[in-house]
N, C-alpha and C. Protein backbone atom coordinates (compact mmCIF):
# COMPACT_ATOMS: atom_id res chain seq x y z
N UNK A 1 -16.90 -14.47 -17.17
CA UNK A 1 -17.94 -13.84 -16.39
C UNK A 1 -17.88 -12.31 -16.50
N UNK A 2 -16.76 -11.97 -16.44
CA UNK A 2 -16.46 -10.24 -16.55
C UNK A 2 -17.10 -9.65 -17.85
N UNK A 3 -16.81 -10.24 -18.81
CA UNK A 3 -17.54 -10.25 -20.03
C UNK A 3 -19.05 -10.17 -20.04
N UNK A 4 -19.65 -10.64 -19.67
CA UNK A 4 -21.19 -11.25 -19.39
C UNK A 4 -21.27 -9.43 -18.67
N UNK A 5 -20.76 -9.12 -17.46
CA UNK A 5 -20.92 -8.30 -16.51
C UNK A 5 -21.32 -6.80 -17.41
N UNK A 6 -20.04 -6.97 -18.35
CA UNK A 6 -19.81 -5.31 -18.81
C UNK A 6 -20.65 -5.52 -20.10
N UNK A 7 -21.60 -6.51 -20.49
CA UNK A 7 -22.25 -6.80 -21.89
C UNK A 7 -23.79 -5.98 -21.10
N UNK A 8 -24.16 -6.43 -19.61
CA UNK A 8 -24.85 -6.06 -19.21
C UNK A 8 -25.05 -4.30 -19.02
N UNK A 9 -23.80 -3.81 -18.55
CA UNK A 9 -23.52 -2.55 -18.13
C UNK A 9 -23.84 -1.94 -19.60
N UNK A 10 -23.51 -2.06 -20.82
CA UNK A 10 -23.30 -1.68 -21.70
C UNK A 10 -24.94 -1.72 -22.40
N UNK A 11 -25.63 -2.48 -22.46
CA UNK A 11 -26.88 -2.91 -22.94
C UNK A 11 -27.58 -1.36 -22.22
N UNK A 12 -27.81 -1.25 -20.85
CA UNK A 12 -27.91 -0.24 -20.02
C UNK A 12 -27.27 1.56 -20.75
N UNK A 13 -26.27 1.32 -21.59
CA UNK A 13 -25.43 2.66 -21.70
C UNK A 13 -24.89 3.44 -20.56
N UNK A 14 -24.54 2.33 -19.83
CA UNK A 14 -23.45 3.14 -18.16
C UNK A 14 -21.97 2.65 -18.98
N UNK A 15 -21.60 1.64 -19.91
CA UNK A 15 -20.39 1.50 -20.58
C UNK A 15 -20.80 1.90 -22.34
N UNK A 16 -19.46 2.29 -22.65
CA UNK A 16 -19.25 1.51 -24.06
C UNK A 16 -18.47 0.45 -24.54
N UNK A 17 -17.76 0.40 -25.34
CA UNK A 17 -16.31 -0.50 -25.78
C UNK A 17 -15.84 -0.18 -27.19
N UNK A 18 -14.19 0.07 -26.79
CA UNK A 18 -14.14 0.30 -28.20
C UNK A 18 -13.02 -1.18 -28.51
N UNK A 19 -13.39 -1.35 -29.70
CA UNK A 19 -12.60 -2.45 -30.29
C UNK A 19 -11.08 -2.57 -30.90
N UNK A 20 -10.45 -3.68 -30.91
CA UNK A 20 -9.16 -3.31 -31.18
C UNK A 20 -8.26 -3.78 -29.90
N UNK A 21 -6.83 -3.77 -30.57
CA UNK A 21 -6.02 -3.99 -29.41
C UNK A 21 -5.45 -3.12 -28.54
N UNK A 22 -6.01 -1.86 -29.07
CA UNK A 22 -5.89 -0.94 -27.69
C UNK A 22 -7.45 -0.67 -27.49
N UNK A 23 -8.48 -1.43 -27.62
CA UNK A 23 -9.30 -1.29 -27.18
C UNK A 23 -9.80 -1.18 -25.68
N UNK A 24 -10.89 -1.22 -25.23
CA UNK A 24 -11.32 -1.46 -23.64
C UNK A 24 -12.57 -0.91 -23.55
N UNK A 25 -13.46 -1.03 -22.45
CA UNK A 25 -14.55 -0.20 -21.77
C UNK A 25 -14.19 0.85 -21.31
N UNK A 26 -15.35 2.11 -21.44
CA UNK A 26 -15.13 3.56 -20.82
C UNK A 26 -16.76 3.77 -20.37
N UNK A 27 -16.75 4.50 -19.34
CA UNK A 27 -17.82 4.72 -18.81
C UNK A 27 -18.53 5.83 -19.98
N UNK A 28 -19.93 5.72 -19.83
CA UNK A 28 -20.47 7.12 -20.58
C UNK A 28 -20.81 8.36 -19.73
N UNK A 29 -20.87 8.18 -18.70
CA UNK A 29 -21.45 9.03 -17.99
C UNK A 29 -20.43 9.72 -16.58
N UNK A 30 -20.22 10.94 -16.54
CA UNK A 30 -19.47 10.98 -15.03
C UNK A 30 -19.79 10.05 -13.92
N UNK A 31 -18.90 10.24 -13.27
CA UNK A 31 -18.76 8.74 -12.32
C UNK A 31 -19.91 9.75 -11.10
N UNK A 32 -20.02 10.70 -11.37
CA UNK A 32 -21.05 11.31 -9.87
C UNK A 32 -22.25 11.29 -10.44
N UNK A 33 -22.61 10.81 -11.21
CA UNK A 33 -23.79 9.86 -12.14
C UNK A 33 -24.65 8.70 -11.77
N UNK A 34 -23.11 7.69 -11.94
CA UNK A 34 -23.51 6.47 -11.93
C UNK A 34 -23.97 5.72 -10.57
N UNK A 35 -25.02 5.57 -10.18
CA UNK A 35 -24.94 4.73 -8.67
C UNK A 35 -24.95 3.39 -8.54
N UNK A 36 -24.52 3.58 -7.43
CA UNK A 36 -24.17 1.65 -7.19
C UNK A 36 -26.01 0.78 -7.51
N UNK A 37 -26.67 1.62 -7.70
CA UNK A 37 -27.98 1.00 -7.87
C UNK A 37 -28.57 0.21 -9.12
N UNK A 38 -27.59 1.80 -10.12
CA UNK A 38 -27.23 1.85 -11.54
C UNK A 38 -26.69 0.11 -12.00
N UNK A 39 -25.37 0.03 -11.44
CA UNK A 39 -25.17 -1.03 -11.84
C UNK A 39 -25.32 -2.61 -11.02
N UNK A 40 -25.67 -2.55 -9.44
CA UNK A 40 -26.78 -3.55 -9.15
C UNK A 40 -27.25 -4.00 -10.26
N UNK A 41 -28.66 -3.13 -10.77
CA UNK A 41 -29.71 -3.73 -11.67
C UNK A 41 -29.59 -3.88 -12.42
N UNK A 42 -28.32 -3.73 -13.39
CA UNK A 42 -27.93 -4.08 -14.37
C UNK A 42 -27.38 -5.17 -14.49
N UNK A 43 -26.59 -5.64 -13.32
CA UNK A 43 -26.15 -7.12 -13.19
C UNK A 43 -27.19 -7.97 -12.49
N UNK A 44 -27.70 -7.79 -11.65
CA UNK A 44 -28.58 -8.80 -11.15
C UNK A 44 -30.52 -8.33 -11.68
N UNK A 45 -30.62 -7.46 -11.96
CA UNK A 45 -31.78 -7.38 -12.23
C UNK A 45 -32.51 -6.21 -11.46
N UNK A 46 -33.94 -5.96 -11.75
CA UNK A 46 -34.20 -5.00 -10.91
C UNK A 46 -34.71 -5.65 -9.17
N UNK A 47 -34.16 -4.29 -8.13
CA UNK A 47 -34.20 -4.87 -6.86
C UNK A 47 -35.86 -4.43 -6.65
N UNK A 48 -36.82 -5.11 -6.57
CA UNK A 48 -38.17 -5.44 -6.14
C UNK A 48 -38.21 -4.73 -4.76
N UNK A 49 -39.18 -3.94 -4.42
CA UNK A 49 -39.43 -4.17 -3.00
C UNK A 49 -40.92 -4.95 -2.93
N UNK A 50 -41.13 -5.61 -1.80
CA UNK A 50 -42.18 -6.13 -1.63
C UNK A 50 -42.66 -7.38 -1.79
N UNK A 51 -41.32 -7.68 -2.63
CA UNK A 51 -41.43 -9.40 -3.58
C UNK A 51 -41.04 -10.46 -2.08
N UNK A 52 -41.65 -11.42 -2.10
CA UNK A 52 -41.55 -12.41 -1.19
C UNK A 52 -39.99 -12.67 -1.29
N UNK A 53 -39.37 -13.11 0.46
CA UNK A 53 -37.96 -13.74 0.12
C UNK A 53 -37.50 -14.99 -0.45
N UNK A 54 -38.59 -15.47 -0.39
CA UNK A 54 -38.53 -17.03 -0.94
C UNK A 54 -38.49 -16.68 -2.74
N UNK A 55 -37.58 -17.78 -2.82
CA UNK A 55 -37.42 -18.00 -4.46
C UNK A 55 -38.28 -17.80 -5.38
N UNK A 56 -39.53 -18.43 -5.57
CA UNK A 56 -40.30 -18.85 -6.04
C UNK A 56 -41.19 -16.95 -6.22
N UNK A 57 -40.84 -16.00 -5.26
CA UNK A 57 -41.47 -15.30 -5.06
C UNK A 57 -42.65 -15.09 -4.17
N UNK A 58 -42.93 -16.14 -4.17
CA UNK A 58 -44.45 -16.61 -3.71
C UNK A 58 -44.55 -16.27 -1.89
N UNK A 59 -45.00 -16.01 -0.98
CA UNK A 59 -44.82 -16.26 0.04
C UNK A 59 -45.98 -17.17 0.87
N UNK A 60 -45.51 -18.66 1.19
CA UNK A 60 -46.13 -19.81 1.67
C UNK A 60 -47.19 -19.16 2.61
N UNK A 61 -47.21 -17.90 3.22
CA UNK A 61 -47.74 -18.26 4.70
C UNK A 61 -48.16 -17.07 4.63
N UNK A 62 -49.60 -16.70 5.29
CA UNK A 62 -50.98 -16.07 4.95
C UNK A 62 -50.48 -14.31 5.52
N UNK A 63 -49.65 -14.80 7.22
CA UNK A 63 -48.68 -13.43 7.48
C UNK A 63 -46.97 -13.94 7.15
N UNK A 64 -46.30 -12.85 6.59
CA UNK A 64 -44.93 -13.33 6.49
C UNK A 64 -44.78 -13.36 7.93
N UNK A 65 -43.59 -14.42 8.14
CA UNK A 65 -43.47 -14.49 9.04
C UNK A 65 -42.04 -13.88 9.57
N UNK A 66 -41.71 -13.15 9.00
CA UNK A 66 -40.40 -12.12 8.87
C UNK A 66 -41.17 -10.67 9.47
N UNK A 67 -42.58 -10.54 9.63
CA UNK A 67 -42.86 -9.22 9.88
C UNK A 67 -42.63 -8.09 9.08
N UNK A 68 -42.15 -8.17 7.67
CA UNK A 68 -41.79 -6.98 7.25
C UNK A 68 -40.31 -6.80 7.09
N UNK A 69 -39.80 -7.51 8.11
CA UNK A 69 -38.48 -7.29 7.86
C UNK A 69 -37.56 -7.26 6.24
N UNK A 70 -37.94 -8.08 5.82
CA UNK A 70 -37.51 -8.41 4.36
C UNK A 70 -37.56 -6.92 3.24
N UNK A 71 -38.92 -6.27 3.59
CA UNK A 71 -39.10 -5.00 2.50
C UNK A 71 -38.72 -4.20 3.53
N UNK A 72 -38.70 -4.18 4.34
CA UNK A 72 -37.64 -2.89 5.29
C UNK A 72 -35.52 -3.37 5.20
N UNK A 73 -36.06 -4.17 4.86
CA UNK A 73 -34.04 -4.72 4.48
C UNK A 73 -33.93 -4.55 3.16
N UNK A 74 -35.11 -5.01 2.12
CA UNK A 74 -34.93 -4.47 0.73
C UNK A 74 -34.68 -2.86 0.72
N UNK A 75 -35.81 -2.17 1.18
CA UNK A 75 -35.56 -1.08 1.22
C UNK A 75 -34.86 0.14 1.35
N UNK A 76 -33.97 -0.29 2.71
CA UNK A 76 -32.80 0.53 3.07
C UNK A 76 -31.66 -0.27 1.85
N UNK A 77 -31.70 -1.44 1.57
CA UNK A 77 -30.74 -1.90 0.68
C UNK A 77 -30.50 -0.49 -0.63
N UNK A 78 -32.04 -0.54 -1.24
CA UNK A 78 -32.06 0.23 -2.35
C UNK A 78 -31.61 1.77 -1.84
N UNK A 79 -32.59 2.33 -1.02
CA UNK A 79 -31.82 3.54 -0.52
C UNK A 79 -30.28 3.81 -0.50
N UNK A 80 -29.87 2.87 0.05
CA UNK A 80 -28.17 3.01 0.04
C UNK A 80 -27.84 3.23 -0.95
N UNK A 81 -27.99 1.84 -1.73
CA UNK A 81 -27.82 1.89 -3.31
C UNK A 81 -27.47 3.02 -4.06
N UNK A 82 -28.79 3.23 -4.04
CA UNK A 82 -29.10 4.96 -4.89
C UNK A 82 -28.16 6.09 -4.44
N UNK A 83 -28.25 5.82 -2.96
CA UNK A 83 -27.28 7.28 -2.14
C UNK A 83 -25.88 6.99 -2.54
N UNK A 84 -25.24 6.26 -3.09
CA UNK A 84 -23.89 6.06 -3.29
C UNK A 84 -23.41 5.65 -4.64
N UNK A 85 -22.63 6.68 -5.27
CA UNK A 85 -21.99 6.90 -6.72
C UNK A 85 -21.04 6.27 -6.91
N UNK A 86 -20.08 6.03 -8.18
CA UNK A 86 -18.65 5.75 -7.96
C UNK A 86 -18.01 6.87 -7.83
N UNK A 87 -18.29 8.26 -7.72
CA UNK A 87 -17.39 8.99 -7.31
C UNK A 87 -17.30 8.72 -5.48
N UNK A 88 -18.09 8.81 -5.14
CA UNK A 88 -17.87 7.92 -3.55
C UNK A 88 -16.68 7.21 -3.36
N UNK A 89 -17.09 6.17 -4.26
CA UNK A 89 -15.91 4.49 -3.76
C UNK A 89 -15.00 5.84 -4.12
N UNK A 90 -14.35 5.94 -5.46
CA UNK A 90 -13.04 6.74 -5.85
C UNK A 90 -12.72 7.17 -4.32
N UNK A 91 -13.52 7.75 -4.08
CA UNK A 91 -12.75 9.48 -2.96
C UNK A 91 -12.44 8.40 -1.93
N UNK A 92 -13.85 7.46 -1.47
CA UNK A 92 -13.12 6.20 -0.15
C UNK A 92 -11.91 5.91 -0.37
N UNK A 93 -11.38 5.28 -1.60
CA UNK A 93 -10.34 4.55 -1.86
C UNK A 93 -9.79 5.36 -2.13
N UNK A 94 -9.29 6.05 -2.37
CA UNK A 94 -8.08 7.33 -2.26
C UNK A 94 -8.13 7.79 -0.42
N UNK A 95 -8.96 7.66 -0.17
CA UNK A 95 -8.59 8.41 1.09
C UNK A 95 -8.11 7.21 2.26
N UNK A 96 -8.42 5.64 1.59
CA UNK A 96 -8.11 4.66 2.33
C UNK A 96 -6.77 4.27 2.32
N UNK A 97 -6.39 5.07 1.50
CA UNK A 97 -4.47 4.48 1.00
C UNK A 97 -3.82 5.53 2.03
């Protein structure tokens, strides 16, 4: 699965890879770059606002019956998203130890 993950990241150009047995992934870009949004949509796809919550997309019923809630929860979702880099996590997790 990890594989699959960083084939995605990489398709994108947020990774590369170099080959070999001292090979590995390296980011391309500074980490105060990359946002957690960045690679969201790279693994799951792009985050929609507005798209019905139901699977299908579709929404059964003439008013949602969520009120809105759904693209106001998408929404702040993506906002966050965007507002937060991996230089973030880094500094969290250094400052969490």
């Amino acid at each position: 699965h990890l594989s699959k993950v960083m084939q995605r990241l990489a398709k994108i150009n947020l990774v590369d890879s170099i080959r070999g047995p001292n090979g590995g992934f390296y980011l391309k870009n500074p980490i105060e770059l990359v946002t957690l949004l960045d690679i969201y949509q790279a693994i799951e796809g792009p985050l929609e606002e507005g798209s019905c919550f139901n699977k299908n997309g579709v929404c059964p019923f003439k008013n949602c019956i969520f009120g809105g809630l759904i693209d106001k929860m998408r929404h702040e979702f993506r906002q966050y998203l965007s507002s937060k880099t991996l230089k973030d996590l880094v500094e969290k997790s250094q400052s969490d130890r």
